[in-house]
Protein backbone atom coordinates (compact mmCIF):
# COMPACT_ATOMS: atom_id res chain seq x y z
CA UNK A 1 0.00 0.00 0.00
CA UNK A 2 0.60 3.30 -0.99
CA UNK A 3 2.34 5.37 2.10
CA UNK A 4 0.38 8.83 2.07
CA UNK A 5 0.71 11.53 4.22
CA UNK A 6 -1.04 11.44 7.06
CA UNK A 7 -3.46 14.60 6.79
CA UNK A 8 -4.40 13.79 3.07
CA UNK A 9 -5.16 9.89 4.40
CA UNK A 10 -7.14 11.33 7.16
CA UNK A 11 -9.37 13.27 4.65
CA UNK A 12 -11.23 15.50 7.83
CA UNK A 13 -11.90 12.14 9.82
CA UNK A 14 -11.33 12.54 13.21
CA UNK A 15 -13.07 11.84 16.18
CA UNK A 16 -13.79 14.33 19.43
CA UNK A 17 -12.21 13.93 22.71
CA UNK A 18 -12.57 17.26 24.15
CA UNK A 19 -12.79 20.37 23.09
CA UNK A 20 -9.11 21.14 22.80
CA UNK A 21 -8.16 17.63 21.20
CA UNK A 22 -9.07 15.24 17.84
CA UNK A 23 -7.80 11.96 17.72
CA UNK A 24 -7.13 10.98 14.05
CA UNK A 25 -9.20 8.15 12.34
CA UNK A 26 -8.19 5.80 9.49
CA UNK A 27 -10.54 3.73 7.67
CA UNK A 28 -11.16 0.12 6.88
CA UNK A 29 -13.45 -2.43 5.76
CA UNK A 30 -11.23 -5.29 7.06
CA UNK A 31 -10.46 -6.11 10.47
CA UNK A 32 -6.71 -7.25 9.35
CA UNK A 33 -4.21 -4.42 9.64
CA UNK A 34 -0.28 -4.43 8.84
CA UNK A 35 2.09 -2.71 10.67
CA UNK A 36 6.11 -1.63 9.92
CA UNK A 37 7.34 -1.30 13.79
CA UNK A 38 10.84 0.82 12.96
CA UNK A 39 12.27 -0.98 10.59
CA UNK A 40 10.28 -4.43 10.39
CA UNK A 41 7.31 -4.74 8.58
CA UNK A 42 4.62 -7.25 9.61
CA UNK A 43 1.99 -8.42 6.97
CA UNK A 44 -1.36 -8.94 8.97
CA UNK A 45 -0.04 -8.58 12.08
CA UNK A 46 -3.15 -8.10 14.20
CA UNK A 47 -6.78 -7.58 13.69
CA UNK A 48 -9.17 -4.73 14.52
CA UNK A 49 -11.23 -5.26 17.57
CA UNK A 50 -13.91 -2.67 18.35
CA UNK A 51 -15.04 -4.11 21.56
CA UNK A 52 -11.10 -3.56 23.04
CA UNK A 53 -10.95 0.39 23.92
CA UNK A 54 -8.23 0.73 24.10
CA UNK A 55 -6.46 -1.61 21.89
CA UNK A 56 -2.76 -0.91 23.16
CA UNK A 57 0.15 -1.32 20.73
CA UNK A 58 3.69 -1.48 22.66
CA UNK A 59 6.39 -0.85 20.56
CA UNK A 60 10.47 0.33 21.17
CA UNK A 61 10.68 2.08 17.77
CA UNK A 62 10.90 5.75 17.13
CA UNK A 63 7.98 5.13 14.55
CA UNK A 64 5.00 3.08 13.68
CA UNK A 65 3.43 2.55 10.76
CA UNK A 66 -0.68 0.89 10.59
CA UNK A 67 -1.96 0.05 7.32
CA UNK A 68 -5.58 -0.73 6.37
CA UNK A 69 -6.84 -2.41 3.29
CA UNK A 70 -7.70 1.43 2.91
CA UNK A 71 -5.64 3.95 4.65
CA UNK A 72 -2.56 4.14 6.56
CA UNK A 73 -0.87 6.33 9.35
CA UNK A 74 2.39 6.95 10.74
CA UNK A 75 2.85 7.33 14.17
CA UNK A 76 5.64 8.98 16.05
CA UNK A 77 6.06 7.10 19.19
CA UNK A 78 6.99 9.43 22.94
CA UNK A 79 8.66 7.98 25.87
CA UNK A 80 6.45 9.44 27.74
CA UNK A 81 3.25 10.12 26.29
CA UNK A 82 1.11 7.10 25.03
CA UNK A 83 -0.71 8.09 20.82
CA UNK A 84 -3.79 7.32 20.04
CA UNK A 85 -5.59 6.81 16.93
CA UNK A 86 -8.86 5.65 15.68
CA UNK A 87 -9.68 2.96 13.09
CA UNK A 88 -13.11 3.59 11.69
CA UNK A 89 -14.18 0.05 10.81
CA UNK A 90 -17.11 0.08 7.62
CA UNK A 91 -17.87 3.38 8.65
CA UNK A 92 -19.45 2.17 11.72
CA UNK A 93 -17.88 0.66 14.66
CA UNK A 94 -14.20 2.79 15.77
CA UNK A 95 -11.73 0.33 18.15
CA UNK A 96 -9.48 3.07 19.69
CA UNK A 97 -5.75 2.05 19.17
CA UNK A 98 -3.37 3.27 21.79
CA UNK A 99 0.45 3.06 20.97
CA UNK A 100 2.80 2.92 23.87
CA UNK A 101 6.94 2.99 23.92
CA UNK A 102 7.92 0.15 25.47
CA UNK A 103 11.90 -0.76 26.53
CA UNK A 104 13.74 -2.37 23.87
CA UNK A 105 13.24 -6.45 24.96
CA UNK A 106 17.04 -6.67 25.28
CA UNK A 107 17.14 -4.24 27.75
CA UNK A 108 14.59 -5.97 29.90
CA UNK A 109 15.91 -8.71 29.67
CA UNK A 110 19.19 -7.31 31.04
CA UNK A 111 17.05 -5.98 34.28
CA UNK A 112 15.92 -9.63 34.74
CA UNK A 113 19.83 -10.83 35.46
CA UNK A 114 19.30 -11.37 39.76
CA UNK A 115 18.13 -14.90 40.65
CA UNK A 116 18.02 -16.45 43.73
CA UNK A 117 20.32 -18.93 44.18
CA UNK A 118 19.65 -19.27 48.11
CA UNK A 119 15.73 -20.38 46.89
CA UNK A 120 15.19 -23.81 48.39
CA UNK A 121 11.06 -23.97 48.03
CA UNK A 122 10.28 -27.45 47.23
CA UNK A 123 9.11 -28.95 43.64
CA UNK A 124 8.93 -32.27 42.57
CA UNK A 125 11.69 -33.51 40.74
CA UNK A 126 12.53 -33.31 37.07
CA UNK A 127 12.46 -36.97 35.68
CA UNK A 128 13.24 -38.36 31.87
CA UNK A 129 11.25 -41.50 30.50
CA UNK A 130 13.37 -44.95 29.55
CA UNK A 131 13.60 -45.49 25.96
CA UNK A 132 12.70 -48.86 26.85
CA UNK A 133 9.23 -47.77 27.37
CA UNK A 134 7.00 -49.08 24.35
CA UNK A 135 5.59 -46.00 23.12
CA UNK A 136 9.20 -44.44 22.78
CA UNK A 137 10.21 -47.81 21.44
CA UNK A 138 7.58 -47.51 18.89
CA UNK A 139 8.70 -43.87 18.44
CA UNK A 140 12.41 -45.09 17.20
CA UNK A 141 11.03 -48.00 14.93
CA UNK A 142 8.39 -46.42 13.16
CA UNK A 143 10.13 -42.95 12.08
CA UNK A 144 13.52 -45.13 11.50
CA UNK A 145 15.02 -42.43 14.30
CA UNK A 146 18.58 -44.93 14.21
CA UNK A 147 19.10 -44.04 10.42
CA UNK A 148 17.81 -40.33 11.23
CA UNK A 149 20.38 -39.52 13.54
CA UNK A 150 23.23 -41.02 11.62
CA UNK A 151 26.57 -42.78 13.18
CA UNK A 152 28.17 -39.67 14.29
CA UNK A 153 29.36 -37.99 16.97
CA UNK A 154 26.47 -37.20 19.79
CA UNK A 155 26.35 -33.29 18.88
CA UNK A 156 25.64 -34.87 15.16
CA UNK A 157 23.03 -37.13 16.14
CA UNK A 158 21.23 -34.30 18.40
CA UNK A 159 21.15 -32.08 15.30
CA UNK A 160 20.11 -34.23 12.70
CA UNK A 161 17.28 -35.29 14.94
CA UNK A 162 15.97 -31.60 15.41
CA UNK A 163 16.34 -31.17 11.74
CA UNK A 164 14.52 -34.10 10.57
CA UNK A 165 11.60 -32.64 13.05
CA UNK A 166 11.89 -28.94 10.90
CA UNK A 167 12.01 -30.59 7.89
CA UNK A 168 8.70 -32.85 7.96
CA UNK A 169 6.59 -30.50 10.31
CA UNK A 170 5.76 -26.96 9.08
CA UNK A 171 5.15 -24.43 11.63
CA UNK A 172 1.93 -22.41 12.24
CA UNK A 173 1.85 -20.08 15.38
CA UNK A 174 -2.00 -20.01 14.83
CA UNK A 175 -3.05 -23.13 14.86
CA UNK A 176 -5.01 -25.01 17.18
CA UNK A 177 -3.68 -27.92 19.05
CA UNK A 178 -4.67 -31.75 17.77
CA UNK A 179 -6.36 -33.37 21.15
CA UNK A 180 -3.78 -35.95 21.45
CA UNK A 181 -0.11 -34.54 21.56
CA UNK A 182 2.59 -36.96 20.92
CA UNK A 183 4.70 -37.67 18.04
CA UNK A 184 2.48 -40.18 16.36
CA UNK A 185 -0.16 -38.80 16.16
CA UNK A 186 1.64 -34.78 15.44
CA UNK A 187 3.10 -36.17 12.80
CA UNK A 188 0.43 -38.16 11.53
CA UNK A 189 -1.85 -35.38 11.98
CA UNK A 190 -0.10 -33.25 9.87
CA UNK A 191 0.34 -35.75 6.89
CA UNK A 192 -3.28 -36.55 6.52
CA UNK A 193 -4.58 -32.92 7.13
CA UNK A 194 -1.38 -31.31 5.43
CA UNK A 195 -1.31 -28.42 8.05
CA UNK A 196 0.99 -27.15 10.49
CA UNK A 197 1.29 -27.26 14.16
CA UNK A 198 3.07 -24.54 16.57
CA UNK A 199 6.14 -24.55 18.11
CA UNK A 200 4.47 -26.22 21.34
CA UNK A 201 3.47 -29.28 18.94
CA UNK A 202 7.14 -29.03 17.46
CA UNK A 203 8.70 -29.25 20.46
CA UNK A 204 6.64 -32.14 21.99
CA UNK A 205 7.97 -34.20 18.98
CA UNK A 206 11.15 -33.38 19.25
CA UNK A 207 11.21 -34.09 23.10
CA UNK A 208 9.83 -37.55 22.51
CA UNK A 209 12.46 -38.84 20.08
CA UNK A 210 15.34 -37.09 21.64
CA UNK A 211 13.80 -39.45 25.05
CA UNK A 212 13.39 -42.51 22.63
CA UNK A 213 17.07 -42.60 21.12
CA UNK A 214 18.16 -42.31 24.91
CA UNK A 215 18.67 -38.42 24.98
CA UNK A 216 17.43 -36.52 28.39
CA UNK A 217 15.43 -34.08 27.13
CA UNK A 218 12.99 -31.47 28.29
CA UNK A 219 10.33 -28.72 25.89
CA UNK A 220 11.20 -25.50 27.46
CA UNK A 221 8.29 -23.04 27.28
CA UNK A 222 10.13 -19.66 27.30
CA UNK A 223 8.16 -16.53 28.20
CA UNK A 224 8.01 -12.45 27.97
CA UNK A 225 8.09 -10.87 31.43
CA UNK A 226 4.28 -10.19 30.95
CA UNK A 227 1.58 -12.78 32.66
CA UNK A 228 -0.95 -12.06 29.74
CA UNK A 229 0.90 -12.47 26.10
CA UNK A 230 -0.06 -12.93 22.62
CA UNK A 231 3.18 -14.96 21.91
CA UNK A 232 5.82 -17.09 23.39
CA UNK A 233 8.64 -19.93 21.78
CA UNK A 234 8.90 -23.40 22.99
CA UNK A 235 12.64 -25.05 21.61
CA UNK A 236 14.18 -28.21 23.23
CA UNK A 237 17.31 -28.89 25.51
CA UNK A 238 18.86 -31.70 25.57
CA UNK A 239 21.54 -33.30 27.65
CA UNK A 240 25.30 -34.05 26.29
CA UNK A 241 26.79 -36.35 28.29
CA UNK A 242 30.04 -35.70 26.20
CA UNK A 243 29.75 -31.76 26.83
CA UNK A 244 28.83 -32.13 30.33
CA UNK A 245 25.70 -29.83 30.03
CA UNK A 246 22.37 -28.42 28.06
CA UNK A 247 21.91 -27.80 24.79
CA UNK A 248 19.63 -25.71 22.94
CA UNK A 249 17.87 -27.23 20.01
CA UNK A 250 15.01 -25.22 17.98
CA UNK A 251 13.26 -27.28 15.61
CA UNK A 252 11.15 -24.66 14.75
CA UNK A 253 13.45 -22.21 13.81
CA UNK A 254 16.22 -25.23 12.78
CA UNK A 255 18.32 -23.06 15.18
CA UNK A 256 21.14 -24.20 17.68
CA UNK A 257 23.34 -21.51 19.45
CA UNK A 258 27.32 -21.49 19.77
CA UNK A 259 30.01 -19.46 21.49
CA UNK A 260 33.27 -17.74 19.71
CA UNK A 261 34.64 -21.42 19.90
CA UNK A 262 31.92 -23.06 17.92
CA UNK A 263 30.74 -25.13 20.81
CA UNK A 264 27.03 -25.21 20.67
CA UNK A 265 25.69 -23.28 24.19
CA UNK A 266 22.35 -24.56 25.90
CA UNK A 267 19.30 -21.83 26.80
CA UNK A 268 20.98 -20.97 30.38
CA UNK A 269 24.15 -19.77 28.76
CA UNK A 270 22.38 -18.03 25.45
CA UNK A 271 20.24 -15.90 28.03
CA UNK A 272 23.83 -15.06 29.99
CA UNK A 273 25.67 -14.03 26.79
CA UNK A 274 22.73 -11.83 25.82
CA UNK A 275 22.23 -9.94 29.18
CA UNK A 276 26.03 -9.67 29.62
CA UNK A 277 26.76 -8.63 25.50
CA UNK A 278 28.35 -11.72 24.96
CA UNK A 279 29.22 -13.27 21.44
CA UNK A 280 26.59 -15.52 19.99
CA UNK A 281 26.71 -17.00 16.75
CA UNK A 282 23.27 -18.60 15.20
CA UNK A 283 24.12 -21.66 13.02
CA UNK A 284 23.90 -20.01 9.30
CA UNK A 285 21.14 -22.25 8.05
CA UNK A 286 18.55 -21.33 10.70
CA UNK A 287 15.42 -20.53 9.31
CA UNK A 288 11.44 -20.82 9.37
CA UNK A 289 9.28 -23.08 7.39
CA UNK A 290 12.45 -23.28 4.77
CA UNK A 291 11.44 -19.86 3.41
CA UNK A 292 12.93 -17.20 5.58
CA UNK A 293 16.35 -17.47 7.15
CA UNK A 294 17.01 -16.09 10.34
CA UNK A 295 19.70 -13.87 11.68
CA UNK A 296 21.53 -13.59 15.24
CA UNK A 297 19.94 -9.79 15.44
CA UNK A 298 16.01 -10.82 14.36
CA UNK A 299 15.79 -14.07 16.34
CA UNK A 300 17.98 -14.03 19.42
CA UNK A 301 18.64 -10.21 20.00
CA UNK A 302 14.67 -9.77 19.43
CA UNK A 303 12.73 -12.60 19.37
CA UNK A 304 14.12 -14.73 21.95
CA UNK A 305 15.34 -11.44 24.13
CA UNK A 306 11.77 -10.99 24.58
CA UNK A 307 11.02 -14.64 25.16
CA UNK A 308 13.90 -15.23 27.53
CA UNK A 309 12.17 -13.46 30.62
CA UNK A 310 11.17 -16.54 32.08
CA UNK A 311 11.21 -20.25 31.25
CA UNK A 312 9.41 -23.24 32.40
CA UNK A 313 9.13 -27.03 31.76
CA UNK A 314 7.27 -29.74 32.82
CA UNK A 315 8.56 -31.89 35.90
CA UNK A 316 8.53 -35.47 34.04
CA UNK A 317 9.76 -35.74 31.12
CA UNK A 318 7.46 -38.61 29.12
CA UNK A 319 5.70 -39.48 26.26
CA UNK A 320 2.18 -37.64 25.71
CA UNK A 321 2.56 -35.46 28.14
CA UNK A 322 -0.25 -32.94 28.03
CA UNK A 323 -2.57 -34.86 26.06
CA UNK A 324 -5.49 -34.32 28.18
CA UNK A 325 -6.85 -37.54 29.88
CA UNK A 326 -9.67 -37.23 33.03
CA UNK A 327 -7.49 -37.05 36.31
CA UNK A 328 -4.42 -36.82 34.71
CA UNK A 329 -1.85 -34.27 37.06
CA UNK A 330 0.26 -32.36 35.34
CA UNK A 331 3.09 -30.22 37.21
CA UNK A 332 5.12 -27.58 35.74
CA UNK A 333 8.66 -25.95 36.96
CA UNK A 334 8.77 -21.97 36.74
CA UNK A 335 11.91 -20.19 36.63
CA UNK A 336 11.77 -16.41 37.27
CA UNK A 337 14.07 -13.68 38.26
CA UNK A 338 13.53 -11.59 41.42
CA UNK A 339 11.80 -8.90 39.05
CA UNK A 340 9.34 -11.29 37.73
CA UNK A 341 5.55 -10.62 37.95
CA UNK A 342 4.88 -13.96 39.59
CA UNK A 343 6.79 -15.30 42.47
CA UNK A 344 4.18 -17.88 43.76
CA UNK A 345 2.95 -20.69 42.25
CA UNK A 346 -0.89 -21.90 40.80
CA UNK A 347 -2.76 -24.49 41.17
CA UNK A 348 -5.98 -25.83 38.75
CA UNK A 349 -8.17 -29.17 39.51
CA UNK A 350 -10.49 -30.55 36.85
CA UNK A 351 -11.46 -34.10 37.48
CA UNK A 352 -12.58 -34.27 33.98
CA UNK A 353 -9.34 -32.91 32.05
CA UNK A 354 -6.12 -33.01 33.22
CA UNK A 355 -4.90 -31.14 36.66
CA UNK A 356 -1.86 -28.55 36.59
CA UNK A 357 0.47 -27.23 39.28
CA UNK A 358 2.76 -24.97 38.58
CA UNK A 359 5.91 -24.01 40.84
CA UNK A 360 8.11 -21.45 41.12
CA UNK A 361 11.82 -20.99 42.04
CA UNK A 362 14.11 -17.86 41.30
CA UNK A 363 17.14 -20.31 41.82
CA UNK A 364 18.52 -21.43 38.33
CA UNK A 365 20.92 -23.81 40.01
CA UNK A 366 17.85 -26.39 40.49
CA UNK A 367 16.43 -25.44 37.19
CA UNK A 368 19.28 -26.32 35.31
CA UNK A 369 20.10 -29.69 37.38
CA UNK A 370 21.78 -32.10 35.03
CA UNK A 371 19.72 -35.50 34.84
């Protein structure tokens, strides 16, 4: 779309607030708008909800740009004054958009840095499933996981295994989740259907044949510092029992991490290298759905900046984990910093679906046990 200025788009729409002030309008007669945040531009990145006043828009740019399938408007974003705009859906119903500056992710992550490490509140202990047991055994014979891996080295073996999951999964964020969550059926899923699943659904398959080819291995759910969010990343670590610690694995992204050496770093030190400015280097074929490649600025400076706030995983480590069965308990481990929103833990009981309790610790130490 065409970029106009913003008092010929505007045409002598605006809406009253006071006597003193107009808010500008822009018009549309779809609810998808597009958005260039600085210097990223995102295609449909949200939709217009009347009913949501306001409809708040954080961003660390200097300027935004909102595009309609009719008009457009540039806003230049204060530190300390939030803008606000209307968009005047079918001439008829107006959702009031409020754009607020918002510190770079990077930067919050850097306030997150204090832990706890003197945090001793109990939580049940992280456990990994044999790869004896038959539903990982079926895991390893049915997708031929031997030949998948490859003879090599264990670093090899991890990687071809997360790679395998990129290449025969595609990735949609907005999905909804299959009922039953474990490899089979993902992957099966996916075949007959020919969708995608999201990064949660990536993840889980990954998990479950790193656990059937003998690999400790947890999904790590990692989270913005906010409690409500539109979006978070689930990736995989896995144990090497060669390198003595975690590894991160992405299969969505087909993204591992390494240091100046070239040895491949696991989430806890990633997060450390970005708070303390720290080189990273993002393997160079990294990318998402095989169409876009990804760079060390765009995914871990940004995306995973943001999604590095907090992390948390499930305590056992097992096939099917969160398909939902009626009285199944399902308990999660929480890692925040001192600064984070939520320092206690939650509790939810449904006879009927499956139970969750989630705990909390600000002491990485126990977070990062080795299996």
């Amino acid at each position: 779309m065409k970029a106009l200025p913003v008092l010929l788009l505007l045409a002598g729409w605006t809406i009253p607030v006071s006597a003193q002030h107009q808010l500008p309008v822009i018009r549309a007669t779809s609810k998808t708008v597009s958005v260039k945040d600085g210097p990223n531009f995102y295609k449909n990145a949200g939709t217009v909800e009347p009913a949501t006043k306001p409809d708040i828009y954080t961003t660390s740019a200097k300027k935004v740009v909102f595009y309609t399938d009719m008009d457009s408007i540039v806003i230049k974003v204060k530190p300390d004054k939030p803008q606000d705009f209307y968009i005047l859906l079918n001439d008829k119903d107006s959702a009031l958009i409020r754009v607020s500056f918002q510190l770079p992710r990077l930067e919050m992550l850097k306030q997150a840095k204090k832990y706890n490490f003197a945090d001793k509140r109990a939580f049940p202990a992280f456990t990994y499933q044999s790869p004896d047991d038959p539903a990982l055994k079926r895991i390893r014979e049915e997708f031929k996981l031997d030949s998948v891996a490859g003879s090599g080295n264990e670093i090899s073996r991890m990687i071809n295994l997360m790679q395998w999951v990129h290449n025969i999964i595609r990735h949609d964020g907005n999905t909804n989740n299959p009922a039953i969550k474990n490899a089979i059926d993902i992957i099966g899923i996916c075949k007959q259907e020919g969708r995608a699943v999201n990064c949660r659904m990536m993840g889980t398959v990954l998990n479950e044949c790193y656990l059937a080819m003998g690999f400790k291995s947890r999904f790590l759910t990692c989270m913005p510092k906010e409690l409500k969010f539109d979006d978070c990343h689930v990736i995989n670590m896995v144990y090497s029992n060669d390198a003595q610690k975690w590894i991160w694995m992405d299969p969505t992204f087909n993204a591992y991490v390494m240091d100046e050496k070239g040895e491949l770093l696991g989430p806890k030190e990633v997060r450390e290298r970005l708070i303390n400015g720290q080189q990273l280097i993002l393997n160079p074929d990294a990318n998402w759905n095989r169409k876009i490649s990804q760079t060390k600025a765009k995914y871990l400076e940004t995306y995973m900046a943001k999604n590095l706030y907090r992390m948390e995983c499930t305590a056992a480590s097992v096939y099917n984990t969160e398909t939902v069965v009626a009285g199944k308990q399902v308990n999660y481990i929480q890692l925040v910093p001192l600064g984070g929103l939520n320092q206690e833990g939650s509790k939810s009981e449904n006879p009927a679906k499956n139970s969750y309790t989630t705990y909390v610790t600000n002491n990485p130490d126990l977070f990062w046990a080795k299996p």
